[in-house]
Protein backbone atom coordinates (compact mmCIF):
# COMPACT_ATOMS: atom_id res chain seq x y z
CA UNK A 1 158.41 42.18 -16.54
CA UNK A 2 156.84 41.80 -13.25
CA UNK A 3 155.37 45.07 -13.66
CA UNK A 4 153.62 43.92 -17.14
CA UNK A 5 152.85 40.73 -15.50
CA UNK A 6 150.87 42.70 -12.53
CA UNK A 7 148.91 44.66 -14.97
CA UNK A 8 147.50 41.22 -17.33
CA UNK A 9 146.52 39.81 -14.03
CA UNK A 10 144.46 42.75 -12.57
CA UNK A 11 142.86 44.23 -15.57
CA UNK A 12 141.30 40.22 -16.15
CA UNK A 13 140.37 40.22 -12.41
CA UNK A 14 138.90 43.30 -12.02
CA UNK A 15 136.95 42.59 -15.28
CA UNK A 16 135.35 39.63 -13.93
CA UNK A 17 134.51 41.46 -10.61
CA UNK A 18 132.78 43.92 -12.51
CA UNK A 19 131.16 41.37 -14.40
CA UNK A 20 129.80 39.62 -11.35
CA UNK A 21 128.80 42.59 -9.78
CA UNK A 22 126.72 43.65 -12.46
CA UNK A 23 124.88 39.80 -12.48
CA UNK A 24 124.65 40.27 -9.06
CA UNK A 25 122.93 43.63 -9.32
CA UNK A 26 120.93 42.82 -11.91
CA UNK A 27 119.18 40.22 -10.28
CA UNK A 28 118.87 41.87 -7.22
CA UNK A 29 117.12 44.57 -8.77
CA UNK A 30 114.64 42.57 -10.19
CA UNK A 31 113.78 40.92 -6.76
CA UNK A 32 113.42 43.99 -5.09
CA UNK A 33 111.09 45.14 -8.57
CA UNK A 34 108.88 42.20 -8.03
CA UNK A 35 108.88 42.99 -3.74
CA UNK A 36 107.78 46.67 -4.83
CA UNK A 37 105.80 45.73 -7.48
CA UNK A 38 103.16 43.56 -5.21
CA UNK A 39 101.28 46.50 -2.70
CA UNK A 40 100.56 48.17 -6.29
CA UNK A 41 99.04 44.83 -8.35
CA UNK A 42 97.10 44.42 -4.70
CA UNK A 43 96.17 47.65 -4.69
CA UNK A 44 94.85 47.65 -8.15
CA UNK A 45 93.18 44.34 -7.94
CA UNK A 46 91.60 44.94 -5.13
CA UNK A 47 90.43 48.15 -6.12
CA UNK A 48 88.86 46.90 -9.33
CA UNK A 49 87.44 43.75 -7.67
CA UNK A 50 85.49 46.07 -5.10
CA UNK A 51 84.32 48.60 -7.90
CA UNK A 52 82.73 45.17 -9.99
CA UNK A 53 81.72 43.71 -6.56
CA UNK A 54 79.65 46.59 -6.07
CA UNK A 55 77.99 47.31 -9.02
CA UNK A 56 77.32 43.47 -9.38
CA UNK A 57 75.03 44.22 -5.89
CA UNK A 58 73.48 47.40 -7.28
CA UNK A 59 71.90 45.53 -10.30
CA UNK A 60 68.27 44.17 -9.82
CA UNK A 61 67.07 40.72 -8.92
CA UNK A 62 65.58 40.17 -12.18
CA UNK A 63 69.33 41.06 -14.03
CA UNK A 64 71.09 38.32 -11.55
CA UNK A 65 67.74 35.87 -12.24
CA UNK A 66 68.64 36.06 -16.15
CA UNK A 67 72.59 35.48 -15.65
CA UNK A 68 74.42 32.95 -13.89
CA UNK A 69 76.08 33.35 -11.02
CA UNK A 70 79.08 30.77 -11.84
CA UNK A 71 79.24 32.71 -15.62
CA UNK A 72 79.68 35.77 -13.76
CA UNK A 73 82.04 34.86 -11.18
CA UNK A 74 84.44 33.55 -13.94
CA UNK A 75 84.59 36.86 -15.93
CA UNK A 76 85.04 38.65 -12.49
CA UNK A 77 87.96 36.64 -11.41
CA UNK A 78 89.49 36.76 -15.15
CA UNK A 79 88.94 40.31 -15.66
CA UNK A 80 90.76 41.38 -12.35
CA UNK A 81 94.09 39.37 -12.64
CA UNK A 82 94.27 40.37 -16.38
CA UNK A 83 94.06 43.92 -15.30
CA UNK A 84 97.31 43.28 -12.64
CA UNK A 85 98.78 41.18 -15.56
CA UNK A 86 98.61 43.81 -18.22
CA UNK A 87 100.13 46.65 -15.97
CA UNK A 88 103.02 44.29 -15.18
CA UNK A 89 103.62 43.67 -19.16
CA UNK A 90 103.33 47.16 -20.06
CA UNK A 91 106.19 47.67 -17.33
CA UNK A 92 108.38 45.43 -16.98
CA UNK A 93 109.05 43.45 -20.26
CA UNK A 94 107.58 45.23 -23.13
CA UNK A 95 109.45 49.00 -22.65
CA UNK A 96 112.70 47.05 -21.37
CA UNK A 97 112.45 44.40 -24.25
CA UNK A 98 111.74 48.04 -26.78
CA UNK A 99 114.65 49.66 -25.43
CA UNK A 100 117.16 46.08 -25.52
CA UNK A 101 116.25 45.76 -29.65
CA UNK A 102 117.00 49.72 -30.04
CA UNK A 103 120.44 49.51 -27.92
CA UNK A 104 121.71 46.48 -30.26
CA UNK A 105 120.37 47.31 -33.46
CA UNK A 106 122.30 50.98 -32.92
CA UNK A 107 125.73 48.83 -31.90
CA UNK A 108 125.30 47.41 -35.03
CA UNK A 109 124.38 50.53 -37.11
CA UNK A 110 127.06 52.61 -35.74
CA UNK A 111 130.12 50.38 -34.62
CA UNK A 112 129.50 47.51 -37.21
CA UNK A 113 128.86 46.80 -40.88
CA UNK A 114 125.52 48.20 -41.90
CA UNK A 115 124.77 44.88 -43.44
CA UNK A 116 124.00 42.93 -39.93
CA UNK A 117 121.35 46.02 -39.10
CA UNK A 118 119.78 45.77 -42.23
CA UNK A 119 119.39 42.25 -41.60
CA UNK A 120 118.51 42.88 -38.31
CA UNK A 121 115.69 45.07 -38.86
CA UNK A 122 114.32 43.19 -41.56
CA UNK A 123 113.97 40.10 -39.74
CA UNK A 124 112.19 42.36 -36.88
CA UNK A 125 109.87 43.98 -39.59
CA UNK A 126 108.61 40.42 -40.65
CA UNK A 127 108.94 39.22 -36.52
CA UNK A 128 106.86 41.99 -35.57
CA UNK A 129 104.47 41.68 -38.89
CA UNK A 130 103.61 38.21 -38.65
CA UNK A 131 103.19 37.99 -34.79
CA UNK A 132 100.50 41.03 -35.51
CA UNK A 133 98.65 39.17 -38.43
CA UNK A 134 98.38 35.81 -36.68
CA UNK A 135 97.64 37.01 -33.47
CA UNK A 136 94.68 38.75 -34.75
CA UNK A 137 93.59 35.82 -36.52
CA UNK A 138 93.89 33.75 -33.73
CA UNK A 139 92.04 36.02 -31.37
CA UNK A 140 89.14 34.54 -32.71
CA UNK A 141 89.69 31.01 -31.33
CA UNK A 142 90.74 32.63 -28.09
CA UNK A 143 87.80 34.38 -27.27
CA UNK A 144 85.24 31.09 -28.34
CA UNK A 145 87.46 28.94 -25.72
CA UNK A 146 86.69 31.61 -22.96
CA UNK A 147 82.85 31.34 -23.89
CA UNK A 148 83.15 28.02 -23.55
CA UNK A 149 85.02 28.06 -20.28
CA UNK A 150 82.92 30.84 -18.84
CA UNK A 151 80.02 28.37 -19.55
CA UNK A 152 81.17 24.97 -18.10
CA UNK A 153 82.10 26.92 -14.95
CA UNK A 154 78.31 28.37 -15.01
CA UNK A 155 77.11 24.49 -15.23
CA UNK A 156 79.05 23.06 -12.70
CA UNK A 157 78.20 26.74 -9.98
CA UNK A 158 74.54 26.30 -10.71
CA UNK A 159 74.39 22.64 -10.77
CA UNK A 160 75.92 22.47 -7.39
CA UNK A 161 74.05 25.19 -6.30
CA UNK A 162 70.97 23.72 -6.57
CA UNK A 163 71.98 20.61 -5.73
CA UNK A 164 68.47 19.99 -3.96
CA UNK A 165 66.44 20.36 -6.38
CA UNK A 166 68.57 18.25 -8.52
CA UNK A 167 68.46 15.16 -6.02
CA UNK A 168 64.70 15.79 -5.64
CA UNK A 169 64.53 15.01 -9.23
CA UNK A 170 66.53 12.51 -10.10
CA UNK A 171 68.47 14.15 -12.39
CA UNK A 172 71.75 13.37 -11.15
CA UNK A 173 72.72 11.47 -14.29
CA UNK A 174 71.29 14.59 -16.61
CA UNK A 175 72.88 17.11 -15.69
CA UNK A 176 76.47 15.00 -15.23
CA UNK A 177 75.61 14.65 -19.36
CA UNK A 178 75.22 17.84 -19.79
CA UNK A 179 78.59 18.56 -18.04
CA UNK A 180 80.14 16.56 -20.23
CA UNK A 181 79.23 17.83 -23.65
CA UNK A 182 80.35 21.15 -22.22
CA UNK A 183 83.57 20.18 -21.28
CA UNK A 184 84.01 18.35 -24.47
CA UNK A 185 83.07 21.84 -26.09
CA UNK A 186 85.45 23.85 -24.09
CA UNK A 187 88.17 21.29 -24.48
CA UNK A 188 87.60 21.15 -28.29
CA UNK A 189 87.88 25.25 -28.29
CA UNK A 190 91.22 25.40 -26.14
CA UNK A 191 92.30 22.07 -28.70
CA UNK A 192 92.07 25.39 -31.82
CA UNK A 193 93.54 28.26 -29.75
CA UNK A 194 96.43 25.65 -28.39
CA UNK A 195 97.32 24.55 -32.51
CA UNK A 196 96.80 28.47 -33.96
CA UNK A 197 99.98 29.29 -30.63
CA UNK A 198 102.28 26.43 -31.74
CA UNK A 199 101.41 27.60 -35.50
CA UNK A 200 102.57 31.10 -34.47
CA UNK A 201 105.32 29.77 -32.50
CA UNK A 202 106.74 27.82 -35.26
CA UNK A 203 106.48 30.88 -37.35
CA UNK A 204 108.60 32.93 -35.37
CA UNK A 205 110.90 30.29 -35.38
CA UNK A 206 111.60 29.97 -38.75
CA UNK A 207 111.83 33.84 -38.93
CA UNK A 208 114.38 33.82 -36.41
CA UNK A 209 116.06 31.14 -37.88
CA UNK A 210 116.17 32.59 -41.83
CA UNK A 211 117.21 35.76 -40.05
CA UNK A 212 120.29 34.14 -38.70
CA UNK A 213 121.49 32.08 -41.31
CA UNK A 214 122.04 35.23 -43.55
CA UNK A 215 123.38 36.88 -40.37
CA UNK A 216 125.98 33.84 -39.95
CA UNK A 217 126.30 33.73 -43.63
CA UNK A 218 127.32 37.05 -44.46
CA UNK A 219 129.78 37.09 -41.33
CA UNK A 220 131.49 33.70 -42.35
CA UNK A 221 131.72 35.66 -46.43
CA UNK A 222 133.91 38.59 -45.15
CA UNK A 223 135.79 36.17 -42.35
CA UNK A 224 136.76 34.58 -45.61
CA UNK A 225 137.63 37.96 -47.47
CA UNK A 226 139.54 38.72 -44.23
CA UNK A 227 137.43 42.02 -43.34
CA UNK A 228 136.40 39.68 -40.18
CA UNK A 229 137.73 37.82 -37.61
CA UNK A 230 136.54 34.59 -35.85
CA UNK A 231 135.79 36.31 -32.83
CA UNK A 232 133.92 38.79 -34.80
CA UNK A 233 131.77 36.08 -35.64
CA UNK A 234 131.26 35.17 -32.22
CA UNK A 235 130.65 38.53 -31.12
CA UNK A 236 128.23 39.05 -34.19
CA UNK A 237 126.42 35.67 -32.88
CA UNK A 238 125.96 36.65 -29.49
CA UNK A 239 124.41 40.57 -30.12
CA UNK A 240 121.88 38.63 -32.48
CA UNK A 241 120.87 36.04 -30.02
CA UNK A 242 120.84 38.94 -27.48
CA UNK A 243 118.50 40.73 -29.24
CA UNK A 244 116.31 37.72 -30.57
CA UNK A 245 115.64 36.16 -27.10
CA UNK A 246 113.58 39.66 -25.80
CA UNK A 247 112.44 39.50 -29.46
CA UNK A 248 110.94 36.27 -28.98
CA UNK A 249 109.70 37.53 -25.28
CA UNK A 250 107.79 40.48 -27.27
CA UNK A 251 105.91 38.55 -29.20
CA UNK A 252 104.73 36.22 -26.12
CA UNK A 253 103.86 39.64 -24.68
CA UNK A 254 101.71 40.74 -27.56
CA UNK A 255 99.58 37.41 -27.06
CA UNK A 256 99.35 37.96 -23.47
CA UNK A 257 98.24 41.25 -23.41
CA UNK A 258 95.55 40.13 -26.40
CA UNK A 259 94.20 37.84 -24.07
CA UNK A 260 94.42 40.20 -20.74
CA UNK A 261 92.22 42.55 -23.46
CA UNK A 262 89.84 39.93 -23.89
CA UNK A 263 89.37 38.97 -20.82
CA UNK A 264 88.86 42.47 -19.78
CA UNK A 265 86.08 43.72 -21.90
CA UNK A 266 83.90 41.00 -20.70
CA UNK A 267 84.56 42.38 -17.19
CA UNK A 268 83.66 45.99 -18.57
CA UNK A 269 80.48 44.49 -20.00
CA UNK A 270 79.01 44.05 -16.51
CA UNK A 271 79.91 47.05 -15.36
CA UNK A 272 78.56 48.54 -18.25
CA UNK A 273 74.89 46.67 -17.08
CA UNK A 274 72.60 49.88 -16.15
CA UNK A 275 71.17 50.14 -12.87
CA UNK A 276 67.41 49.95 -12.56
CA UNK A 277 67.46 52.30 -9.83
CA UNK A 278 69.65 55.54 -9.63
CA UNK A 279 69.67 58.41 -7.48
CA UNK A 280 68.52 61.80 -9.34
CA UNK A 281 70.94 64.61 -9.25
CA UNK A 282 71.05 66.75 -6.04
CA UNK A 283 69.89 63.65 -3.63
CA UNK A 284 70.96 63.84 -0.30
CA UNK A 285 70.68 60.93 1.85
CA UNK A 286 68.06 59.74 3.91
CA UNK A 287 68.48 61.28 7.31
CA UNK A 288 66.58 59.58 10.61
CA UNK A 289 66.17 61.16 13.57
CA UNK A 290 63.89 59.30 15.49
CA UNK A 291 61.35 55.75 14.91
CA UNK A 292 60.38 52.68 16.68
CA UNK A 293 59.14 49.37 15.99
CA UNK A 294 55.69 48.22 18.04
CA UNK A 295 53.91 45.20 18.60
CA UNK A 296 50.44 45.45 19.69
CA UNK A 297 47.96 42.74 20.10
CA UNK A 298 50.47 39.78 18.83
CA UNK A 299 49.30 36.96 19.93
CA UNK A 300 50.45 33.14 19.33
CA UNK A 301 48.41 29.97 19.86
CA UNK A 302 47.96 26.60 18.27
């Protein structure tokens, strides 16, 4: 009837309006997140970089004699973004990714059969237990790369710095040498932190991937029994790769927020550096009134 007709053609329509609406929004939202989201990573890098900034000037000359300055510039700059970079995480993809696995492992608990959530949260329990294990193991190779960055950054400052002194010796050719065996160290370093990631990428992979196949399998079993439909299977398909893809985003999270950690505590080191000079409790600043400068008797000749 035409009156049946009208209704199949605006329930689809206003389905897909709703759908794109919701797209729309959804991306929206998350340019206006990012907008907001800048004035407070400025604010908090800024604020950190003045607090390490300061200290760094309130150490003594014989502290800043021992270090070097490019060494120390290096953590500085790492320490800061990591600090803007861990906030963001923490924010923005590791409570939303938390609350994405809880919403679709529950659809599955509660409107499905309790097979696909068992699955489910078995394949999360090894995810989640192997990204942990190897990421730990691999902090190691992380932390000797930024050593070894942190250090061919320091040759290349102070080199340059003193740039002078290195003409005025000849030694042009040296210290070019001894550039080079550093970068060959640091590249050698980023060469075992790269092959440990693509180790624990692969990893994840084939957890994913097992996880899956016994998904797909068991789905395709009762299609067969008749307790399923096709487009049960295709539904079934689609909630797992929903929830996989932030899984696979949580783990990258986890790494970066291992690094941001790592690059952090050697920022904390300097300000943990004691100051020679303090003031004692109950100072009060230094208050003048009055003074002058005089010259008496200066005289110049050659």
């Amino acid at each position: 009837t035409p009156q049946g007709g009208s209704v199949a053609i605006s329930v689809p329509t206003a389905s897909i309006v709703a759908y794109s609406l919701v797209r729309w929004g959804s991306d929206t939202l998350k340019q206006i997140r990012s907008a907001l989201w800048i004035k407070i990573s400025q604010h908090a890098s800024r604020h950190i970089k003045l607090t390490v900034f300061s200290h760094l000037h309130a150490l003594s000359l014989s502290w800043h004699l021992r270090r070097k300055t490019g060494a120390v510039l290096r953590i500085m700059d790492r320490g800061t973004s990591s600090i803007a970079s861990l906030l963001s995480l923490f924010l923005f993809n590791m409570a939303p990714t938390i609350v994405d696995l809880l919403l679709v492992s529950g659809s599955f608990l509660f409107y499905k059969e309790r097979i696909f959530a068992l699955i489910i949260f078995m394949t999360i329990a090894v995810y989640v237990l192997f990204t942990l294990v190897v990421t730990e193991w691999r902090t190691k190779f992380r932390k000797a790369y930024i050593d070894k960055d942190n250090a061919t950054n320091e040759k290349a400052v102070d080199s340059l710095l003193n740039f002078e002194t290195v003409k005025y010796y000849g030694a042009e050719s040296h210290e070019v040498e001894r550039y080079r065996k550093q970068v060959k160290g640091m590249q050698h370093e980023e060469l075992q932190s790269n092959l440990s990631l693509y180790f624990l990428n692969a990893g994840q992979g084939t957890i994913i991937a097992i996880g899956l196949f016994f998904a797909v399998y068991v789905a395709a079993d009762k299609i067969t029994e008749g307790a399923l439909t096709v487009g049960d299977l295709v539904m079934i398909v689609s909630y797992i790769f929903q929830l996989y893809l932030p899984l696979n985003w949580l783990g990258t999270a986890y790494r970066m927020i291992q690094q941001s950690l790592v690059d952090m505590k050697k920022m904390w080191e300097l300000l943990d550096e004691p100051l020679s000079i303090t003031d004692t409790d109950g100072a009060v600043e230094l208050a003048v009134t009055s003074g002058a400068v005089e010259f008496e008797n200066v005289s110049f000749s050659y």
